[in-house]
C-alpha atoms as a PDB file:
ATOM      1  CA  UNK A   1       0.000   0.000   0.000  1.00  0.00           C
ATOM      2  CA  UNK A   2       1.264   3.360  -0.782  1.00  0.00           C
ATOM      3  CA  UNK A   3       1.154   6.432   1.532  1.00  0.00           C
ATOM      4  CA  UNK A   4      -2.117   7.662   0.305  1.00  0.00           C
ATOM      5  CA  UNK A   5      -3.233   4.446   0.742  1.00  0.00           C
ATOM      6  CA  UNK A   6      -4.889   1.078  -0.860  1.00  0.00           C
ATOM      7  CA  UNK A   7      -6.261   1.217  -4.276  1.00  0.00           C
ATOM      8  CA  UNK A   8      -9.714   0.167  -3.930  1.00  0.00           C
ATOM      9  CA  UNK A   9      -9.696  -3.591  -3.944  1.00  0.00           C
ATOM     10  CA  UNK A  10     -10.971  -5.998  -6.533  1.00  0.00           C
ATOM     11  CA  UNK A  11     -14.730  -7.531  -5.260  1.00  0.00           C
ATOM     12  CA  UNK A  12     -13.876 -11.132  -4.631  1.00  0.00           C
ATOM     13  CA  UNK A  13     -16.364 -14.116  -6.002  1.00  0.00           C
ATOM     14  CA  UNK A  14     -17.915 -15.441  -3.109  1.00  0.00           C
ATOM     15  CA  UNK A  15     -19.404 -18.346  -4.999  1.00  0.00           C
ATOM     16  CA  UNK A  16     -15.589 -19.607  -6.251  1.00  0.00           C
ATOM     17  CA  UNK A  17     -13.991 -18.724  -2.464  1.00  0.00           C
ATOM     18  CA  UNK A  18     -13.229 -20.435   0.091  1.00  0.00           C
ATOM     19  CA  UNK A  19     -13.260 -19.484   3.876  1.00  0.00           C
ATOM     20  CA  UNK A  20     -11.588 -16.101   3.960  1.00  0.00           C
ATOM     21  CA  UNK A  21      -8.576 -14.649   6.468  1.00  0.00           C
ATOM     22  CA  UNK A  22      -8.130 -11.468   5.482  1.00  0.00           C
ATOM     23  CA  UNK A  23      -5.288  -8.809   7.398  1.00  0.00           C
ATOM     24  CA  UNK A  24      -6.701  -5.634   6.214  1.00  0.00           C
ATOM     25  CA  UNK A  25      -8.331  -2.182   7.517  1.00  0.00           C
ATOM     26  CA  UNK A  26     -11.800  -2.827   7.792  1.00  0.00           C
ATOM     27  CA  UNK A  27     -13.042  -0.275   5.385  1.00  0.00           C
ATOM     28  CA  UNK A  28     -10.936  -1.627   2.757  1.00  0.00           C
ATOM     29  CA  UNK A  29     -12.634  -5.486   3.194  1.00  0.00           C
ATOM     30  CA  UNK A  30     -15.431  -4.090   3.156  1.00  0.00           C
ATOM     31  CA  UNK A  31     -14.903  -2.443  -0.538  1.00  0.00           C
ATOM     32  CA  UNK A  32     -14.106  -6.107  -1.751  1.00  0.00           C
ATOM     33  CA  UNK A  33     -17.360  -7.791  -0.728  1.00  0.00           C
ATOM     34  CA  UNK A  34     -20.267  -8.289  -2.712  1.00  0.00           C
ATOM     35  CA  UNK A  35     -23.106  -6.273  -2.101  1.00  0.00           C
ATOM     36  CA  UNK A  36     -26.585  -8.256  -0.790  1.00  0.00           C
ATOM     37  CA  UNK A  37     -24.005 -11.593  -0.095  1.00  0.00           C
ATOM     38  CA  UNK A  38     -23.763 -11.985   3.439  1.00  0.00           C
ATOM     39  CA  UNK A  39     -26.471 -13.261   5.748  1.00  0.00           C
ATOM     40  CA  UNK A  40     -24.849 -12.402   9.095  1.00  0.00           C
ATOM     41  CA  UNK A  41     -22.222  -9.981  10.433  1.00  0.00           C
ATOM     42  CA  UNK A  42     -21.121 -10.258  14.069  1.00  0.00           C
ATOM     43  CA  UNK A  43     -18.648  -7.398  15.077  1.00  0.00           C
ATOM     44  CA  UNK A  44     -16.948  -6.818  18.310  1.00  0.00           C
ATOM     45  CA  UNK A  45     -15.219  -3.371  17.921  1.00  0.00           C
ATOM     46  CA  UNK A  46     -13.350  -1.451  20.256  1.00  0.00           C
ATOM     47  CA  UNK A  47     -15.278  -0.216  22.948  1.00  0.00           C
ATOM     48  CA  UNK A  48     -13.795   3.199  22.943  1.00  0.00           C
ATOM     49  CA  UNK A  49     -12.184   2.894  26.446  1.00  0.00           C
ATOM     50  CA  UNK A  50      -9.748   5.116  26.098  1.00  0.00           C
ATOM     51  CA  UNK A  51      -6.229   3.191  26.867  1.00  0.00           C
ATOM     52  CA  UNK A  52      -4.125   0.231  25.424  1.00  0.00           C
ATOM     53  CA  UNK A  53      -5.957  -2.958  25.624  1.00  0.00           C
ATOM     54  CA  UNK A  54      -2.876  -5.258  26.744  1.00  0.00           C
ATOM     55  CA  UNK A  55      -3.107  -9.123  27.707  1.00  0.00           C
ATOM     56  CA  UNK A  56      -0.011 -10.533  28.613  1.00  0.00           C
ATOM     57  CA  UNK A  57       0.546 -14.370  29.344  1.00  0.00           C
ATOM     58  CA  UNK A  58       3.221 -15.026  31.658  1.00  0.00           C
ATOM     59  CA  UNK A  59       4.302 -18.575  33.030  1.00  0.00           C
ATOM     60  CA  UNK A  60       6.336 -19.144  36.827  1.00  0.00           C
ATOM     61  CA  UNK A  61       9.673 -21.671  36.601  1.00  0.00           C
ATOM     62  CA  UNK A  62      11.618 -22.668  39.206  1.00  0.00           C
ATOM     63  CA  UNK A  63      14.743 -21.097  40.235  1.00  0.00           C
ATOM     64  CA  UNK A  64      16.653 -21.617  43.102  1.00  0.00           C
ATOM     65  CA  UNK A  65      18.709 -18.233  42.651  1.00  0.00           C
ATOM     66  CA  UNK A  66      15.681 -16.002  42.293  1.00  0.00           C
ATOM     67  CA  UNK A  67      14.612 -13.542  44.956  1.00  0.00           C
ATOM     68  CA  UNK A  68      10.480 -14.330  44.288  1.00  0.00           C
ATOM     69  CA  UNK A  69       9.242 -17.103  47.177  1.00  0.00           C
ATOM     70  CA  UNK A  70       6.102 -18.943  46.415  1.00  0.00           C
ATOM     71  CA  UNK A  71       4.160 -21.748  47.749  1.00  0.00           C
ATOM     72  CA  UNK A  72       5.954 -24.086  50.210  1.00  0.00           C
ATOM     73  CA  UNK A  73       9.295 -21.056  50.128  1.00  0.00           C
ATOM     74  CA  UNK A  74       9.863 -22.685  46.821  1.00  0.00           C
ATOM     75  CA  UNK A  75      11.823 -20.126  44.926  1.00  0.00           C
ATOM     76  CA  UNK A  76      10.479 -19.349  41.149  1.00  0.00           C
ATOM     77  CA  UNK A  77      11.224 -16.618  37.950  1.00  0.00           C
ATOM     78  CA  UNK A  78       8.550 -15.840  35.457  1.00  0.00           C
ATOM     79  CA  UNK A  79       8.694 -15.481  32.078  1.00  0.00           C
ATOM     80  CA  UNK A  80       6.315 -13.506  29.284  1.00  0.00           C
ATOM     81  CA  UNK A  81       5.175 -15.806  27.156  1.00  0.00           C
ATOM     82  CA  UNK A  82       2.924 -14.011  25.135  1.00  0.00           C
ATOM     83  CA  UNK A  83       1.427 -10.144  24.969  1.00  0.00           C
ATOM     84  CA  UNK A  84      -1.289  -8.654  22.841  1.00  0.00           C
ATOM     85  CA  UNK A  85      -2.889  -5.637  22.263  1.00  0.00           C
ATOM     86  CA  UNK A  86      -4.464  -2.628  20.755  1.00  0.00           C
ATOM     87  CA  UNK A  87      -5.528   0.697  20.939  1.00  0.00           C
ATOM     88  CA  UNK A  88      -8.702   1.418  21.738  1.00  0.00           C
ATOM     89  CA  UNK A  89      -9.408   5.096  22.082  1.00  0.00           C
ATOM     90  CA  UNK A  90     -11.417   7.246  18.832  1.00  0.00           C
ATOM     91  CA  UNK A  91     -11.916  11.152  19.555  1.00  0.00           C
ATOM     92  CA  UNK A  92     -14.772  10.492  17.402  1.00  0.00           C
ATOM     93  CA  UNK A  93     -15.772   7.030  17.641  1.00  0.00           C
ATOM     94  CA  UNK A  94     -19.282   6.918  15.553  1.00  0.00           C
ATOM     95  CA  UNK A  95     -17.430   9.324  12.944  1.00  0.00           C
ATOM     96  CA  UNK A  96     -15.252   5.752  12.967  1.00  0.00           C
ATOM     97  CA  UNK A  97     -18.282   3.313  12.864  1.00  0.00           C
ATOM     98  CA  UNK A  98     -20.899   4.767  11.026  1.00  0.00           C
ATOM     99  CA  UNK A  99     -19.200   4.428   7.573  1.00  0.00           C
ATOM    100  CA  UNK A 100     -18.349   1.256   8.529  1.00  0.00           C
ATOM    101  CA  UNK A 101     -22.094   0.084   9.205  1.00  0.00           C
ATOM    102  CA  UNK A 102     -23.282   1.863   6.142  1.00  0.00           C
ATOM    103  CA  UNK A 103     -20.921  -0.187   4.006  1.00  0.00           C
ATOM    104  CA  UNK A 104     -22.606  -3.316   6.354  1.00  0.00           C
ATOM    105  CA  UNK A 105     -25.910  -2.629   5.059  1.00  0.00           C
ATOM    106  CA  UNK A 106     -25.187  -2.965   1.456  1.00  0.00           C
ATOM    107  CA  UNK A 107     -23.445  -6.115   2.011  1.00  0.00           C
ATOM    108  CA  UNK A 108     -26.508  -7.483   3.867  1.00  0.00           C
ATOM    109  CA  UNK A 109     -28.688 -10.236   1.772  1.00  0.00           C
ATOM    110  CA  UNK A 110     -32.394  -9.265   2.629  1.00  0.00           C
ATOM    111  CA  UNK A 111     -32.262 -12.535   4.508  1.00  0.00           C
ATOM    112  CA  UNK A 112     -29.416 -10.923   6.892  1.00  0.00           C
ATOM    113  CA  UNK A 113     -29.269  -9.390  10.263  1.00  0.00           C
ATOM    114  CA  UNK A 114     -26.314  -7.253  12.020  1.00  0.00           C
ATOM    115  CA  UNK A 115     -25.134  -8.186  15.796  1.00  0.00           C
ATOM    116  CA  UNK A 116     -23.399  -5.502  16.625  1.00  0.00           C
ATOM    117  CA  UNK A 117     -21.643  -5.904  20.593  1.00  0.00           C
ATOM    118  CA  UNK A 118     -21.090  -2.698  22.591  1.00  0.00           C
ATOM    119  CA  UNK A 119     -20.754  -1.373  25.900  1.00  0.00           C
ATOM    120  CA  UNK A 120     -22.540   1.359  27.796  1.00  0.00           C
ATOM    121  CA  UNK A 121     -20.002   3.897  26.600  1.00  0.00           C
ATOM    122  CA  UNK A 122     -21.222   4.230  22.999  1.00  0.00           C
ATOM    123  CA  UNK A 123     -24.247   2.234  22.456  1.00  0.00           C
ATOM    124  CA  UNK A 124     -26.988   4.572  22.719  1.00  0.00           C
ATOM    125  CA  UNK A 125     -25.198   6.889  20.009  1.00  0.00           C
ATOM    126  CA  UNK A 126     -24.341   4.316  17.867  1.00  0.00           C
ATOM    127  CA  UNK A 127     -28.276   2.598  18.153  1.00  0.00           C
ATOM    128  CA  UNK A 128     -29.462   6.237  16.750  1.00  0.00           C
ATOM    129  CA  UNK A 129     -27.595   6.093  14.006  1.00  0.00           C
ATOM    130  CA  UNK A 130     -28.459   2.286  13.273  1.00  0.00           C
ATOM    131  CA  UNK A 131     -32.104   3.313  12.704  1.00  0.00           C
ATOM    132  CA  UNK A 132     -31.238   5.875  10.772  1.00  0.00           C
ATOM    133  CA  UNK A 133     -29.272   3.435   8.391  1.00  0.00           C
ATOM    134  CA  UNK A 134     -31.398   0.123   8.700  1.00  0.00           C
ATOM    135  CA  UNK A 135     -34.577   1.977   9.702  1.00  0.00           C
ATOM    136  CA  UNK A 136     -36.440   1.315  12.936  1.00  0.00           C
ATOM    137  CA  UNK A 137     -38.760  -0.752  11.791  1.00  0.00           C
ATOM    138  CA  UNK A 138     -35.877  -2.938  11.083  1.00  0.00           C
ATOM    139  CA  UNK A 139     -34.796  -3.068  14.704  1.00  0.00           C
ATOM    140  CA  UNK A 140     -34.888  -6.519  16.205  1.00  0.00           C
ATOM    141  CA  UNK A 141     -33.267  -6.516  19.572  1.00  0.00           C
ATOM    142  CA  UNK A 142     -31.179  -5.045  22.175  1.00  0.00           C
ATOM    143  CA  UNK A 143     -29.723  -7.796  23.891  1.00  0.00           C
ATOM    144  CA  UNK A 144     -28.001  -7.729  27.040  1.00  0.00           C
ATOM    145  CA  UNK A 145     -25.362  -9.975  27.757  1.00  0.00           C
ATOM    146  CA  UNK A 146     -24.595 -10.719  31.660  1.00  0.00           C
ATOM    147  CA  UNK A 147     -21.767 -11.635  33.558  1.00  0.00           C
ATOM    148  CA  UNK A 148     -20.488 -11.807  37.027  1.00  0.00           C
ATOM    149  CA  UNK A 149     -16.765 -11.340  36.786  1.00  0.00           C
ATOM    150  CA  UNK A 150     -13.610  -9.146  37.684  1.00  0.00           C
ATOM    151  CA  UNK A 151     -13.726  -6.220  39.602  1.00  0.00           C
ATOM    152  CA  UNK A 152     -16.405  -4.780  41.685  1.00  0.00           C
ATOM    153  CA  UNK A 153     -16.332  -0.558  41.976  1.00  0.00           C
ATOM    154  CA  UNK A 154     -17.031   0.693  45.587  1.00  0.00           C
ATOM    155  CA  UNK A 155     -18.007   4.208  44.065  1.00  0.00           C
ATOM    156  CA  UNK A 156     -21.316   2.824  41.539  1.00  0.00           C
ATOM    157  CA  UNK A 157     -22.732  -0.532  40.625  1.00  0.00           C
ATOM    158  CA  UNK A 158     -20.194  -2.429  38.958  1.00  0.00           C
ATOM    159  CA  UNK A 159     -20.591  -2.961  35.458  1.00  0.00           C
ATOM    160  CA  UNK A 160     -20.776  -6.198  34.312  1.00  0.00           C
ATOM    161  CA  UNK A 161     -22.908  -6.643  30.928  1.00  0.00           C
ATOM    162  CA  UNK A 162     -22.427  -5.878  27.091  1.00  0.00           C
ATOM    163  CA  UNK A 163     -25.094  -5.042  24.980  1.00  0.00           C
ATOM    164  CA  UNK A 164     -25.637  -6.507  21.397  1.00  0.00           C
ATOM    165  CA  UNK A 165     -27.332  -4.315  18.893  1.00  0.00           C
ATOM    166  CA  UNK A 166     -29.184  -6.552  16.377  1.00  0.00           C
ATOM    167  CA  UNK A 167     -30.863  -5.495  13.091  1.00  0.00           C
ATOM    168  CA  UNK A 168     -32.359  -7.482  10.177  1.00  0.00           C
ATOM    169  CA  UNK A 169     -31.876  -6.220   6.658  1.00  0.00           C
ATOM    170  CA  UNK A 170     -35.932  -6.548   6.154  1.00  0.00           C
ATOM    171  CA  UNK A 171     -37.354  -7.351   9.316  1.00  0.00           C
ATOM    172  CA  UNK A 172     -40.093 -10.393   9.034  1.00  0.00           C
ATOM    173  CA  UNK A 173     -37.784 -12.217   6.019  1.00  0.00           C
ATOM    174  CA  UNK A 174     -35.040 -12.503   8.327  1.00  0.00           C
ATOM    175  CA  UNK A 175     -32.998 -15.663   9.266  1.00  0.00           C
ATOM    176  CA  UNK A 176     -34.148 -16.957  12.539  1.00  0.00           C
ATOM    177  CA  UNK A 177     -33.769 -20.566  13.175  1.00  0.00           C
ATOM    178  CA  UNK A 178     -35.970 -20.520  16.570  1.00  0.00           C
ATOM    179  CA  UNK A 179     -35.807 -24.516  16.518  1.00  0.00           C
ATOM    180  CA  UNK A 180     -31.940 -24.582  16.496  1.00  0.00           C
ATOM    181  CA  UNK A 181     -31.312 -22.651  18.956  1.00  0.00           C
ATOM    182  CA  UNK A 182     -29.891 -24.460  21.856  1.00  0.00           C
ATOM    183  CA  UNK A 183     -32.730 -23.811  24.913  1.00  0.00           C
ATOM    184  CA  UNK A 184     -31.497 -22.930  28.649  1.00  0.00           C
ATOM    185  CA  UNK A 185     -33.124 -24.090  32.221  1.00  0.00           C
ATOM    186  CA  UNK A 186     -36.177 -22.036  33.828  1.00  0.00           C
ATOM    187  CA  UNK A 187     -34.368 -19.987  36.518  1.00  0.00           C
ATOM    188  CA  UNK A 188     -37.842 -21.656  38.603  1.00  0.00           C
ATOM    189  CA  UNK A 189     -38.814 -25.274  36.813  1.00  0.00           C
ATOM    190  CA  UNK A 190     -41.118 -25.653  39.712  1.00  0.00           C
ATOM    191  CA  UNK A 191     -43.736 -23.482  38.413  1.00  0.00           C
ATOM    192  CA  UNK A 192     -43.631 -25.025  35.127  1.00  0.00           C
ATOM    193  CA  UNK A 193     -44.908 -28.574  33.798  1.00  0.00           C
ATOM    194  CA  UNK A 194     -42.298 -31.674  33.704  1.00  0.00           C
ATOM    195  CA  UNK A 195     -42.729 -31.348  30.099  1.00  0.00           C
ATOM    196  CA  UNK A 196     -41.491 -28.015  29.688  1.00  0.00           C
ATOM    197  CA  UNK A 197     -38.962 -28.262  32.416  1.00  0.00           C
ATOM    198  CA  UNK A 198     -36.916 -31.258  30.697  1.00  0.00           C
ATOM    199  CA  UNK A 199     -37.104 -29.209  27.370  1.00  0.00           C
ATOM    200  CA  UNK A 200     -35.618 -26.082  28.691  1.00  0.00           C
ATOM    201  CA  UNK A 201     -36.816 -22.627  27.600  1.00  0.00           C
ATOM    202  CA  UNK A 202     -35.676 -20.631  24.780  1.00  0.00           C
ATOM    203  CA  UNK A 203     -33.554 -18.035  25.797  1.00  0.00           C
ATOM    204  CA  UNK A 204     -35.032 -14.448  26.339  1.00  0.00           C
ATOM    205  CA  UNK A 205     -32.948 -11.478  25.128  1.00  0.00           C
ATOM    206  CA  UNK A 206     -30.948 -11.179  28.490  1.00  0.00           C
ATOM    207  CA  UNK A 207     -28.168 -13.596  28.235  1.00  0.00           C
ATOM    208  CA  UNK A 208     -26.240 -15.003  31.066  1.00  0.00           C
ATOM    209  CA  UNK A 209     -23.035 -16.392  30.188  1.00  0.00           C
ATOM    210  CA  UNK A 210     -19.358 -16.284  31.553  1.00  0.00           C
ATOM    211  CA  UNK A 211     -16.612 -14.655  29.985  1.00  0.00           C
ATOM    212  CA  UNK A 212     -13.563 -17.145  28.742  1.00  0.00           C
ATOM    213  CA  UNK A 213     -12.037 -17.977  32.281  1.00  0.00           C
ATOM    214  CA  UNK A 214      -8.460 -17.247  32.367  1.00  0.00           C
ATOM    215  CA  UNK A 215      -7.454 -20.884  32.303  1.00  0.00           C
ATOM    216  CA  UNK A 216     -10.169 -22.206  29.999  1.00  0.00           C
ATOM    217  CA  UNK A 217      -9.541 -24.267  26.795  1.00  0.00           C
ATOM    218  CA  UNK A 218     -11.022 -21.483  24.692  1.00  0.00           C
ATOM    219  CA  UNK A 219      -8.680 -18.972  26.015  1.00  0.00           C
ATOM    220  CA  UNK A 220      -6.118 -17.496  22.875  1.00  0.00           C
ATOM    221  CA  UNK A 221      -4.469 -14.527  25.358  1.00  0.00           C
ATOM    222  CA  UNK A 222      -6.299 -12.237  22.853  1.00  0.00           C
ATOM    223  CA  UNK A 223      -7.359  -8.977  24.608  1.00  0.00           C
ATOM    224  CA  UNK A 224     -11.512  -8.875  25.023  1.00  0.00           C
ATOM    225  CA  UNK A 225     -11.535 -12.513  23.503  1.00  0.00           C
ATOM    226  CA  UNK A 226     -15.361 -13.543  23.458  1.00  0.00           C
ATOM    227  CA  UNK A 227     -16.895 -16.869  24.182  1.00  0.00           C
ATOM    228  CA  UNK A 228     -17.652 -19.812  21.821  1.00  0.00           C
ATOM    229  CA  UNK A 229     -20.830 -19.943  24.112  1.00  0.00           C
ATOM    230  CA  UNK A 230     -22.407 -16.178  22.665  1.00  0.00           C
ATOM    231  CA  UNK A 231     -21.103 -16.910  19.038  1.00  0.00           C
ATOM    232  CA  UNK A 232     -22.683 -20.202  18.554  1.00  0.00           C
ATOM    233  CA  UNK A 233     -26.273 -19.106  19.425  1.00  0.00           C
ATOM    234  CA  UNK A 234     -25.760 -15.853  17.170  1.00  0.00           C
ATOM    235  CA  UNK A 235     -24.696 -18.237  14.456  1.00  0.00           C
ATOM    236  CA  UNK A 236     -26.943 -21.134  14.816  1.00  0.00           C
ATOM    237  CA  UNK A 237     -30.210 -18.298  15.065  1.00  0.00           C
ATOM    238  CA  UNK A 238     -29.435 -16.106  12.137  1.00  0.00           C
ATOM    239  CA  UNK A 239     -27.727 -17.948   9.374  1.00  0.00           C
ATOM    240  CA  UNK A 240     -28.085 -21.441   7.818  1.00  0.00           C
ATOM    241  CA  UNK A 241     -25.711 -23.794   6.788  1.00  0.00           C
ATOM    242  CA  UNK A 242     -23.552 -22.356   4.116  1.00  0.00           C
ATOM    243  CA  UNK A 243     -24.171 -19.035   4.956  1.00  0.00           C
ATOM    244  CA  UNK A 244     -21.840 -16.519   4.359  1.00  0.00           C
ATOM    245  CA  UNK A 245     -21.145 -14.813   7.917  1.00  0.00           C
ATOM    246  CA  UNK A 246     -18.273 -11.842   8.121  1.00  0.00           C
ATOM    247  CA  UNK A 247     -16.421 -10.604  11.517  1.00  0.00           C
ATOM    248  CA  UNK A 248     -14.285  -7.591  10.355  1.00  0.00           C
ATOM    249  CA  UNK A 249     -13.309  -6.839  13.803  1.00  0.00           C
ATOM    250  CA  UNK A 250     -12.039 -10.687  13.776  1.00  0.00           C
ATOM    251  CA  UNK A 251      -9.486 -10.361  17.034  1.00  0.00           C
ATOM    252  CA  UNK A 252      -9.262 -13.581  18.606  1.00  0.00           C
ATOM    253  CA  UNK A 253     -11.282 -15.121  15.673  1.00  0.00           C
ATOM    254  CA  UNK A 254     -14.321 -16.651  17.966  1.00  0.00           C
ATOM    255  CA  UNK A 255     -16.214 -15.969  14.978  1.00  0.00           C
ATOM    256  CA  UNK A 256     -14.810 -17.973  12.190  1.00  0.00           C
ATOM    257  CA  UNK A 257     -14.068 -20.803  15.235  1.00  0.00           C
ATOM    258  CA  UNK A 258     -17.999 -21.141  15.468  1.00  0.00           C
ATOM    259  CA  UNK A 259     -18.804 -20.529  12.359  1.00  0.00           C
ATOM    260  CA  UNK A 260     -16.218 -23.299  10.855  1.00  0.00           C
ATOM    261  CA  UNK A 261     -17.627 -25.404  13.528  1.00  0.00           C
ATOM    262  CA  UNK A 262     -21.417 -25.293  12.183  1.00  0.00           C
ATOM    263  CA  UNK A 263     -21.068 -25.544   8.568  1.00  0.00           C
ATOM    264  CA  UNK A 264     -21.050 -21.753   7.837  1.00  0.00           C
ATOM    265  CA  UNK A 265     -18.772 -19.959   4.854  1.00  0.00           C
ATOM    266  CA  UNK A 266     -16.494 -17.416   7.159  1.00  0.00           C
ATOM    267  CA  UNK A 267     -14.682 -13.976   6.252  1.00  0.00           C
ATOM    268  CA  UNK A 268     -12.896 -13.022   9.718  1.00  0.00           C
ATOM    269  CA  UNK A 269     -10.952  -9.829   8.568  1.00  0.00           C
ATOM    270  CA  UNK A 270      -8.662  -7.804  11.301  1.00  0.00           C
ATOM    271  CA  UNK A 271      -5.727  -5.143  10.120  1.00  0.00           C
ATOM    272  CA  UNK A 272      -3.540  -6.478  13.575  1.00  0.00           C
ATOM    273  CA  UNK A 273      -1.266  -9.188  12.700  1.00  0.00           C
ATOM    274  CA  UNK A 274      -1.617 -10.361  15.841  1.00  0.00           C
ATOM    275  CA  UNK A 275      -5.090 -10.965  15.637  1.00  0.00           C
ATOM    276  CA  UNK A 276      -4.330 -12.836  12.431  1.00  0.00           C
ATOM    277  CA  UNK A 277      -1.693 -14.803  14.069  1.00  0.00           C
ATOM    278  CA  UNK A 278      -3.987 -16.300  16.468  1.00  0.00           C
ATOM    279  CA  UNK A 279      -6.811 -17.218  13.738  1.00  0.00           C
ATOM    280  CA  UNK A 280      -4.637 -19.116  11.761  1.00  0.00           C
ATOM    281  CA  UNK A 281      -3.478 -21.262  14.815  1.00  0.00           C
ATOM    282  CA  UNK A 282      -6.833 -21.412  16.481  1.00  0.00           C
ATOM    283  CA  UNK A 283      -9.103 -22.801  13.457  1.00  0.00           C
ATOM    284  CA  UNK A 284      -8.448 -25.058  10.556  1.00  0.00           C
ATOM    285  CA  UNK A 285      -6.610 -23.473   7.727  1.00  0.00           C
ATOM    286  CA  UNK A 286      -6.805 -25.990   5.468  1.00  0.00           C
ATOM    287  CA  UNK A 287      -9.767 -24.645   2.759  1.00  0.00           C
ATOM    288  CA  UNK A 288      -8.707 -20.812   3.943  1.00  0.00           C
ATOM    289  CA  UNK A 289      -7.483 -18.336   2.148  1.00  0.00           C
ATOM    290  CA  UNK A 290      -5.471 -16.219   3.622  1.00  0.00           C
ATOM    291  CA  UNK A 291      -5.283 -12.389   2.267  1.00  0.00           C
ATOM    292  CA  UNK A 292      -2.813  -9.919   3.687  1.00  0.00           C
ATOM    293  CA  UNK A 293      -2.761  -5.986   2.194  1.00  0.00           C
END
């Protein structure tokens, strides 16, 4: 790329691809997509927090000539294994978004729906300008995702949920597969029959789920990594098998995992090379492209 920056891309042919990594700016994958070809996008962007989002992975050896005294006196040295992160502050962040969801909306099929995951500190700008580009008629949900983890602030209630802003192309010919979706316990299967209790409910648009534990199986040491859990019940409710689903704020690549996972077509696109790094380790590259600009 030169200093003014990329030529506009070529459109790739989604019908010849394969699964799709691509290391690129956002805006720029989006210029090489089809328009009406993709029946989901999940994003996860930056929350706008203001600082360097850093994870660092760090493991503890023994070492008899080391000052640090653990468990039992034993004496130990640590050692960075890994460190990732980004920057996640915009001065203005929907000037940064918007164009970015516009572009979304035109790559939409009118079967397909946006999930777009924010925090409180944007969300209610960035919903007003969602209606203004899908419509409000359009709207579908605002769903809250819950979690009870981290720290706890003694000066307000501690925040612990993300919201995820979801909007179908044309609301009412929308993908939702309300029979795949994998159902959840009533919080009170007393007050309920046998029958419904052993079947579970459906889940409402509050969803509680942990976050990837520190020492789970899922975990990539990927700052903000997302579960498996909250992808897979996006995925299996708004696209079908074969669908074409796109992540173009990729990071850890929970996305394409998922989606690889249930028989979807993928495009997880992210212009950190770290974030790319971890994909290609963390899902099956074998029928992936990989793309780097």
């Amino acid at each position: 790329m030169s200093s003014l920056g990329p030529a506009k891309p070529p459109v790739l042919e989604l019908s010849l691809s394969p699964d799709l990594v691509i290391g690129a700016d956002a805006a720029y994958v989006l210029d090489s997509i089809p328009e009406g070809s993709i029946d989901l996008i999940y994003i996860d962007p930056p929350f706008n927090t203001g600082s360097v989002q850093r994870l660092s992975s760090i493991t503890a050896e023994q070492d008899a000539d080391s000052a640090r005294t653990g468990f039992g006196g034993r004496t130990y040295r640590t050692r960075l294994v890994s460190s990732h992160w980004y920057n996640d502050s915009f001065a203005d962040y929907c000037g940064f978004l918007v164009p970015l969801l516009e572009r979304s909306h035109r790559l939409l099929s009118k079967v397909g729906s946006l999930y777009l995951h924010l925090d409180y500190r944007e969300v209610h700008y960035v919903k007003v300008e969602l209606d203004k580009i899908f419509g409000r008629s359009n709207f579908m949900n605002e769903i809250i995702w819950a979690y009870d983890f981290g720290g706890r602030s003694k000066r307000r209630w501690p925040a612990k949920h993300d919201t995820i802003l979801v909007y179908a192309k044309e609301l009412g010919k929308h993908i939702f597969n309300y029979n795949e979706i994998e159902r959840i316990p009533y919080m009170a299967p007393g007050l309920v029959t046998k029958e419904k209790a052993e079947r579970g409910k459906l889940p409402t648009d509050v969803w509680w789920h942990t976050i990837v534990h520190t020492a789970g199986a899922e975990r990539t040491g990927y700052p903000t990594q997302k579960p498996e859990g909250i992808l897979t019940r996006i995925v299996e409710a708004s696209s079908n098998p074969g669908s074409w689903v796109l992540d173009f704020f990729a990071g850890s690549g929970t996305t394409a995992s998922v989606a690889q996972k249930l028989g979807r077509r993928f495009i997880a696109a992210d212009s950190n090379p770290e974030a790319i790094k971890i994909i290609r380790n963390r899902i099956d590259m074998t029928n992936v492209r990989e793309i780097t600009c």
